[in-house]
Protein backbone atom coordinates (compact mmCIF):
# COMPACT_ATOMS: atom_id res chain seq x y z
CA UNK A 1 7.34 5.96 1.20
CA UNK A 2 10.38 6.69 3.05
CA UNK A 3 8.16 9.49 5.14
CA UNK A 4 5.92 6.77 5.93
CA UNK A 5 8.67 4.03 7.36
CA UNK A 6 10.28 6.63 9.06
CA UNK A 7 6.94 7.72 11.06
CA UNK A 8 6.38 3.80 11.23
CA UNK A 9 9.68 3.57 13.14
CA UNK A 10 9.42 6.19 15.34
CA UNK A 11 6.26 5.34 16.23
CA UNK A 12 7.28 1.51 16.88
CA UNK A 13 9.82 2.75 19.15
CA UNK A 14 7.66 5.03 21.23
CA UNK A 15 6.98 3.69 24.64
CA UNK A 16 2.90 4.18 24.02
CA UNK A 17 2.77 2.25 20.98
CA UNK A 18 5.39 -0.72 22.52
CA UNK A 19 3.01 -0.50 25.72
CA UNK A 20 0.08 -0.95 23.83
CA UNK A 21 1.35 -3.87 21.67
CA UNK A 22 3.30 -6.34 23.83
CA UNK A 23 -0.06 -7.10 25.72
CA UNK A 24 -1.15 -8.08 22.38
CA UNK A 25 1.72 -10.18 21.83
CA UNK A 26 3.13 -8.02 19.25
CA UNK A 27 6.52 -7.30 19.54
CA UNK A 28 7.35 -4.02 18.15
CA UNK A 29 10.15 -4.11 15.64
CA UNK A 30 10.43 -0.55 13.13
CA UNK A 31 13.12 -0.35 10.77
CA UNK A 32 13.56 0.89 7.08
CA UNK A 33 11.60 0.30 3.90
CA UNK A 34 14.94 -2.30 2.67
CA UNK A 35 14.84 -4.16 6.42
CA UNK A 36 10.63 -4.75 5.84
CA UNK A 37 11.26 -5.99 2.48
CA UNK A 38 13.99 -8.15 3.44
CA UNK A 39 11.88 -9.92 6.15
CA UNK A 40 8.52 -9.65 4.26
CA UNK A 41 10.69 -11.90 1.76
CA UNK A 42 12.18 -14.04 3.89
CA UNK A 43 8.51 -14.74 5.56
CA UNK A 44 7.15 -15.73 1.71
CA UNK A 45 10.21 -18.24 1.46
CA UNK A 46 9.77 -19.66 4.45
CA UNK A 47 6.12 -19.54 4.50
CA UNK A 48 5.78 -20.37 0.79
CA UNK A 49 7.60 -23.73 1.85
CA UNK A 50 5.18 -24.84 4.40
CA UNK A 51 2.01 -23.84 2.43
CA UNK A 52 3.13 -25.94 -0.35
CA UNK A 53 3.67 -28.88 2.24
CA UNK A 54 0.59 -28.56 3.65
CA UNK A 55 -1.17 -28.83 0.28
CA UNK A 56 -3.12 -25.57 0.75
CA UNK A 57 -4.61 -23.80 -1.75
CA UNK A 58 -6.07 -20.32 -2.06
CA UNK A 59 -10.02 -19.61 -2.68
C-alpha cells in the first residue's frame, strides 16, 4: 500500500496528470496513506452530518 500512495503522489504532482485534471475541476492533491485517511475521515464526519440532516437514506 505504501508503493501504491507513493506512485499516487508522484503521479498527482506530475505536470501531465495536474494538466489533465484541473480542466476537470479536480484539483490534484497526493500525499501519504495517514494524510488520505485523515481527510477521507474528516469528509464522513462532515458528510455524515449533512446526510443525516437531509434525511437520506441508502437503497
Amino acid at each position: 500500500m505504501d508503493k501504491l500512495a507513493s506512485a499516487v503522489d508522484f503521479a498527482m504532482k506530475s505536470p501531465e496528470v495536474v494538466n489533465k485534471l484541473r480542466p476537470m475541476g479536480i484539483e490534484p492533491v497526493g500525499g501519504t496513506r495517514q494524510s488520505f485517511n485523515e481527510f477521507v475521515n474528516a469528509e464522513r464526519a462532515r458528510l455524515g452530518t449533512i446526510v443525516k440532516s437531509s434525511g437520506m437514506k441508502e437503497n
